[in-house]
Protein backbone atom coordinates (compact mmCIF):
# COMPACT_ATOMS: atom_id res chain seq x y z
CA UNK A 1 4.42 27.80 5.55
CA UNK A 2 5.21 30.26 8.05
CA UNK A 3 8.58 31.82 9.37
CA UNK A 4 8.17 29.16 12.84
CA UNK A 5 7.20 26.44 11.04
CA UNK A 6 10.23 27.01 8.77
CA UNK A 7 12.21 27.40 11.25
CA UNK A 8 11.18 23.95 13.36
CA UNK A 9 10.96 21.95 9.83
CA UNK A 10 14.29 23.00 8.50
CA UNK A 11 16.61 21.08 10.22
CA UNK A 12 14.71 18.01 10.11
CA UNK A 13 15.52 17.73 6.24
CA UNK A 14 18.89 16.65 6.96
CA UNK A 15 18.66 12.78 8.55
CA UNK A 16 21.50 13.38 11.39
CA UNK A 17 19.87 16.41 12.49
CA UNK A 18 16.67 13.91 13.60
CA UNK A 19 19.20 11.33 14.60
CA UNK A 20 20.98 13.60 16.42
CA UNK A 21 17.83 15.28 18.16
CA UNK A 22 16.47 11.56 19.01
CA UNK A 23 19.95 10.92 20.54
CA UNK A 24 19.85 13.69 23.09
CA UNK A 25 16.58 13.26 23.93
CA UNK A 26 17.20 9.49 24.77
CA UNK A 27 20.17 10.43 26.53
CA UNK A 28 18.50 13.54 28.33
CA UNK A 29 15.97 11.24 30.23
CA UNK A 30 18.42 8.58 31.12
CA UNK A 31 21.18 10.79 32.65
CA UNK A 32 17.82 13.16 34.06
CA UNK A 33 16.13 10.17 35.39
CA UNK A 34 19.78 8.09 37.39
CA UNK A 35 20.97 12.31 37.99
CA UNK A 36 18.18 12.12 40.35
CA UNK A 37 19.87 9.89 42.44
CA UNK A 38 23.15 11.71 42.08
CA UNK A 39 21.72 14.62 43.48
CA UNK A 40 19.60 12.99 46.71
CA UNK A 41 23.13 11.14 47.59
CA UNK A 42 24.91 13.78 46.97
CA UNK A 43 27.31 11.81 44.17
CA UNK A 44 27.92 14.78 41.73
CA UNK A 45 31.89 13.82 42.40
CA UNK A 46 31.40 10.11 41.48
CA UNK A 47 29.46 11.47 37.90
CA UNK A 48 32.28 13.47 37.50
CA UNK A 49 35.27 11.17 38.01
CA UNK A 50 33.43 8.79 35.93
CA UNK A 51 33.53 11.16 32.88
CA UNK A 52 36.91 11.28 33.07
CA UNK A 53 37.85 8.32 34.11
CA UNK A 54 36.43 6.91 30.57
CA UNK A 55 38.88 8.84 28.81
CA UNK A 56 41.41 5.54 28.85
CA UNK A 57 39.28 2.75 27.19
CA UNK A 58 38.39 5.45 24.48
CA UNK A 59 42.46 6.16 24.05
CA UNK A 60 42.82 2.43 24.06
CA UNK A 61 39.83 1.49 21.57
CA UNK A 62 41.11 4.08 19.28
CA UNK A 63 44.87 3.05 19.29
CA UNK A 64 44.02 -0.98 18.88
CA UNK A 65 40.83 -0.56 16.55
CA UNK A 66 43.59 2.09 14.08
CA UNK A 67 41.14 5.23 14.87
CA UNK A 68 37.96 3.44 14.10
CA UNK A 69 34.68 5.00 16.24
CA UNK A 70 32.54 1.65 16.14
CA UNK A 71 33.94 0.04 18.96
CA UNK A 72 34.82 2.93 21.28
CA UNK A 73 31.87 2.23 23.15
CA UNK A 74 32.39 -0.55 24.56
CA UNK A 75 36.02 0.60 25.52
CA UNK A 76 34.37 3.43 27.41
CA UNK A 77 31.75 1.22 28.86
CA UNK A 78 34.51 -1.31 30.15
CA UNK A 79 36.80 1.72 31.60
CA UNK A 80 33.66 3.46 33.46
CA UNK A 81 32.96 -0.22 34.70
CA UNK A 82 36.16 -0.76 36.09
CA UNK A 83 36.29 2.82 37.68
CA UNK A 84 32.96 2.54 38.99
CA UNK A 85 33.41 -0.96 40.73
CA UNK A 86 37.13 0.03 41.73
CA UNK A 87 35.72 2.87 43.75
CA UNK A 88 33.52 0.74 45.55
CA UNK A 89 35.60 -2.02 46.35
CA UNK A 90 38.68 0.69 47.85
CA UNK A 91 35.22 2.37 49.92
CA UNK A 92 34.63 -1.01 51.01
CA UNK A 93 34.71 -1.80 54.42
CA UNK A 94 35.26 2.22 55.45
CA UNK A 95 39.04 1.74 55.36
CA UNK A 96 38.89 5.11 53.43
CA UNK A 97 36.17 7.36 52.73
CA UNK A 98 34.61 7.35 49.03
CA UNK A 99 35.32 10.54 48.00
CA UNK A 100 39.14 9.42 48.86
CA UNK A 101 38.43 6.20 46.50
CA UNK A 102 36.76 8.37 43.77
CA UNK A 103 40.01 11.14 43.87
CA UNK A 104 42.28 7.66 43.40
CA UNK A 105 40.79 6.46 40.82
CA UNK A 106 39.61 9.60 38.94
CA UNK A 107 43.19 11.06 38.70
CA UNK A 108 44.78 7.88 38.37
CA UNK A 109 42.59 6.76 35.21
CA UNK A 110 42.56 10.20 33.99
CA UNK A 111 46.57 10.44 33.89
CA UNK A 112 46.21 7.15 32.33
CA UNK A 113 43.98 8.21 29.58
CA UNK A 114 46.42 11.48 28.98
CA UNK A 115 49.32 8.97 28.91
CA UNK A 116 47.60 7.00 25.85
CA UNK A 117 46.41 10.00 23.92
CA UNK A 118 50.14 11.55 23.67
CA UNK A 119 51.48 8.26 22.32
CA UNK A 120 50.12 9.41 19.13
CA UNK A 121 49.93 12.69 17.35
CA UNK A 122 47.20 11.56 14.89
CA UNK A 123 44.96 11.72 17.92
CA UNK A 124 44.98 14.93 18.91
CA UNK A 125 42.46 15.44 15.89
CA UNK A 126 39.73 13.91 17.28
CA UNK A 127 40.41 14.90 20.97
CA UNK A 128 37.77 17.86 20.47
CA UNK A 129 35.30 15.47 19.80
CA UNK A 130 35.98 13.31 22.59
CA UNK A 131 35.90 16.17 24.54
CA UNK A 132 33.23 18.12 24.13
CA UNK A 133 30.89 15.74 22.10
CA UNK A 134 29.81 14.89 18.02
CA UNK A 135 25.85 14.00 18.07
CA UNK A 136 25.60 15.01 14.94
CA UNK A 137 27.66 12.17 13.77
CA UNK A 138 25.26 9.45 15.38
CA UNK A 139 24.65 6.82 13.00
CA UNK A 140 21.17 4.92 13.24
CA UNK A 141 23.23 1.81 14.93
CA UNK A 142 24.08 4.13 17.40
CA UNK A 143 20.68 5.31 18.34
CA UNK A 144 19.63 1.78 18.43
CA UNK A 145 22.30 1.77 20.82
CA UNK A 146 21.55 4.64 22.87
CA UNK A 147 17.99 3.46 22.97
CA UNK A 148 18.56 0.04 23.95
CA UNK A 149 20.96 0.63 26.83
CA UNK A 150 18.62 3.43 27.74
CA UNK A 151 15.67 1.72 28.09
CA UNK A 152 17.56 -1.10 29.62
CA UNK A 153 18.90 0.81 32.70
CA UNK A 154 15.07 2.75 32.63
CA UNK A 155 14.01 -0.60 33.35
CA UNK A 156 16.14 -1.59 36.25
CA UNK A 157 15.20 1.45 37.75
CA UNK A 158 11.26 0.91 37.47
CA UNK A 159 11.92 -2.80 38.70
CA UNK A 160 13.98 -2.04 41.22
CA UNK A 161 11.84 1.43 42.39
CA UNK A 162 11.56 0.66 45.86
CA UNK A 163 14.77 -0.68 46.71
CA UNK A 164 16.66 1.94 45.46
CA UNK A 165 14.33 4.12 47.20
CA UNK A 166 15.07 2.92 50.35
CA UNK A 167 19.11 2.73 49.66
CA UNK A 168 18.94 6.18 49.05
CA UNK A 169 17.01 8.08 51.50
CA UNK A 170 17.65 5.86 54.82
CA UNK A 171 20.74 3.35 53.72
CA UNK A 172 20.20 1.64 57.50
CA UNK A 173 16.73 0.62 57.06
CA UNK A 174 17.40 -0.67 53.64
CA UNK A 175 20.00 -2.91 55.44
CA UNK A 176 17.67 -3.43 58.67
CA UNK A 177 14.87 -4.81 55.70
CA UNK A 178 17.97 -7.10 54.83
CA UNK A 179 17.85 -5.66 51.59
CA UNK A 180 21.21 -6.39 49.43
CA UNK A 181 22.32 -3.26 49.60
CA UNK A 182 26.12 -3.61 48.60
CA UNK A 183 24.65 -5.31 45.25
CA UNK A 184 22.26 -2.31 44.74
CA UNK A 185 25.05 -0.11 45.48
CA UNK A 186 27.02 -1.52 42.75
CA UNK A 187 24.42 -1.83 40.25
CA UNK A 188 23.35 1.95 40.36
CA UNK A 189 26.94 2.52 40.11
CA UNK A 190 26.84 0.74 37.06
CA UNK A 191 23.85 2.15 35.57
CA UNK A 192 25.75 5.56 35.90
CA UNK A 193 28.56 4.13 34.54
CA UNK A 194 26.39 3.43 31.70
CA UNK A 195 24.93 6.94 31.54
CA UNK A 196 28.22 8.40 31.50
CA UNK A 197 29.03 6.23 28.23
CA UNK A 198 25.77 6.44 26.98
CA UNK A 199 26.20 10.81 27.44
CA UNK A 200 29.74 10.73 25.77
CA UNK A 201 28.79 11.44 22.22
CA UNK A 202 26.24 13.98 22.97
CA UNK A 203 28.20 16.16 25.14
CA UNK A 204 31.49 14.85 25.23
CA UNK A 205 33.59 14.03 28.72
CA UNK A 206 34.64 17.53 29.32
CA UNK A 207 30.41 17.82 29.82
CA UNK A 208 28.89 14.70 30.49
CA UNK A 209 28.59 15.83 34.42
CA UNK A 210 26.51 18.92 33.45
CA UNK A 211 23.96 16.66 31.42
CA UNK A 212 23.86 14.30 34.37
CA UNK A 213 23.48 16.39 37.26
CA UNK A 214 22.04 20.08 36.10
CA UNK A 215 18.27 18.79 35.09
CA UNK A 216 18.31 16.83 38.21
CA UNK A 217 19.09 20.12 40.29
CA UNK A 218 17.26 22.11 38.63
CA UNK A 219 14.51 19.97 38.85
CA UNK A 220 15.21 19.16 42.88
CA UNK A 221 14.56 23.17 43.05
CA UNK A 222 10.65 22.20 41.91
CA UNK A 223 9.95 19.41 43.81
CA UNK A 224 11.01 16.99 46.39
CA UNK A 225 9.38 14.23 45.60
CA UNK A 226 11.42 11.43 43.65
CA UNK A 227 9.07 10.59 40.75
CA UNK A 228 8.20 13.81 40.52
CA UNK A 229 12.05 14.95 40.46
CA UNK A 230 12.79 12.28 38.16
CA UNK A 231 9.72 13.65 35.40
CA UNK A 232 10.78 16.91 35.66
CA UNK A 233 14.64 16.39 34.89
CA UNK A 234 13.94 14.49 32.30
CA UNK A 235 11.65 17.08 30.81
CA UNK A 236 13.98 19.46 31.08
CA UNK A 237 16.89 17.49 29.73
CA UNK A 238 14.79 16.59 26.71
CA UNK A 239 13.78 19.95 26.22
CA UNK A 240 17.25 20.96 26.58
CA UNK A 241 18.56 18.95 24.19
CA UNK A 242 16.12 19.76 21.67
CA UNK A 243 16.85 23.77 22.03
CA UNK A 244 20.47 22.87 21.95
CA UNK A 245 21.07 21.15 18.69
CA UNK A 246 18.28 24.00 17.36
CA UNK A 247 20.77 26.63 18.37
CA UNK A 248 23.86 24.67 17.26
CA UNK A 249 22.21 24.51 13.70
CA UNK A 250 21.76 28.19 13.66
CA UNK A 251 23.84 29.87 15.27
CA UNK A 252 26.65 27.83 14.38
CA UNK A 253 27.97 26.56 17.80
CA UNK A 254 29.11 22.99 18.68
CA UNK A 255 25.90 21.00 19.97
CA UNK A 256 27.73 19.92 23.05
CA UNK A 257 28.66 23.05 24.61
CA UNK A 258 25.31 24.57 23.05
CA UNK A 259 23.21 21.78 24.99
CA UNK A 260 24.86 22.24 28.29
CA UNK A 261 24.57 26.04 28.65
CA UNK A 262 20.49 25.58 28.16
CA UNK A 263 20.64 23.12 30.45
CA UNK A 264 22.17 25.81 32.74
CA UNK A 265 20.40 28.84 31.78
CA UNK A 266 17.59 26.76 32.81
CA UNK A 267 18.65 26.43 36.17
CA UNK A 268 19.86 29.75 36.31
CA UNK A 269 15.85 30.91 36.06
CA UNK A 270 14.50 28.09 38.44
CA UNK A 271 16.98 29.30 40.90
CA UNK A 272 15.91 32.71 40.83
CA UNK A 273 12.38 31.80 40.51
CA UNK A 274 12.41 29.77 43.61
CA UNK A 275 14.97 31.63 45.82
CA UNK A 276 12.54 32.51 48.47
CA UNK A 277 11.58 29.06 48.81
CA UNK A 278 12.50 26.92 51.40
């Protein structure tokens, strides 16, 4: 066998190294594929407040479930949830701005997520996994997980194509079609919501923003056109992971961090590569 094959086979030996790679593929595409529309309306802030603003339901799920992992899913899910549907309902009606909603409720469930963690000193163990990720601790009910939600909110967005389309590159026609655009608002806040969660184990909360928005930009610097966009991210978020959990194995880096800085290198070079551009 030679010295590349080796190398690519290696890893694969071990059973969470291929659970692991599935997992950040999976999660690559579906935070590539919704970061799309992050970029286009300009929403990096929202995919960042909603990283953080997760941080309570874990606390919680891990103080009521006595430090168990299984359920701290669906703690995270229900936090990002509420944050996500609390932001639009303050934005609502253009009392305040959105970006004013999303600073209210990103430092306000943040604080409350800090406030949980320091109840308990046992904690503090696992807060580097939490922050910065663990895919190599994905179990196989996990990546039925991971692939079930992701090809759930893949779905919605191939149903619901043209709609969201519309919402996001001329919001008053949508509403002129008499399109429900308040419920589509709220359901691709949800389905980021869901990426968010669905991001946490790979690359933590302290990076979930980079996973969801850096293939999308770097892949916005190709192309302009949505589908297009959307391909491309993904590509490069799947591609990213895979290099990432390569050079975690070797090199002896966590995956998390490791996955996020080819994600950026990668956007470093398109960048450069397409400066003249316009």
């Amino acid at each position: 066998m030679s010295d590349w094959a080796t190398f690519l086979v290696e890893p694969l030996h071990y059973a969470f190294m291929t659970r692991a790679l599935a997992a950040v593929v999976l999660v690559g595409v579906v935070c590539a594929v919704l970061g799309a529309f992050v970029i286009l309306r300009g929403m990096a802030f929202l995919g960042d407040a909603l990283s953080h603003a997760i941080l309570p339901g874990v606390a919680a799920g891990y103080l009521v479930h006595g430090g168990a992992r299984g359920p701290l899913f669906w703690w995270a899910l229900g936090a990002a949830l509420v944050s996500a549907f609390g932001i639009g309902a303050i934005a609502r009606g253009g009392r305040l701005r959105e970006d004013t909603a999303i600073g209210i409720i990103f430092a306000g469930m943040f604080a409350l997520g800090i406030a949980l963690v320091s109840t308990t000193r046992s904690y503090a163990v696992d807060v580097t996994h939490i922050l910065f990720g663990n895919v190599l601790s994905v179990s196989a009910t996990d990546l039925w997980r991971i692939g079930g939600f992701g090809a759930l909110a893949l779905g919605l967005v191939a149903l619901l194509y043209k709609e969201l389309l519309a919402l996001t590159f001329d919001p008053i026609l949508a509403a002129t079609l008499r399109l429900p655009v308040r419920l589509l608002h709220n359901l691709l806040l949800a389905l980021l919501a869901l990426a968010v969660v669905l991001a946490l184990q790979a690359v933590g909360v302290a990076l979930v923003i980079a996973l969801l928005v850096t293939p999308a930009a770097t892949a916005s610097l190709v192309t302009r056109r949505l589908p297009a966009m959307m391909a491309c991210g993904a590509g490069i978020a799947a591609a990213s992971g895979v290099v990432g959990i390569y050079l975690s194995y070797y090199a002896g880096v966590a995956p998390g961090p490791a996955i996020v800085l080819v994600c950026s290198l990668c956007f470093i070079l398109a960048f450069a590569l397409t400066r003249g551009r316009r």
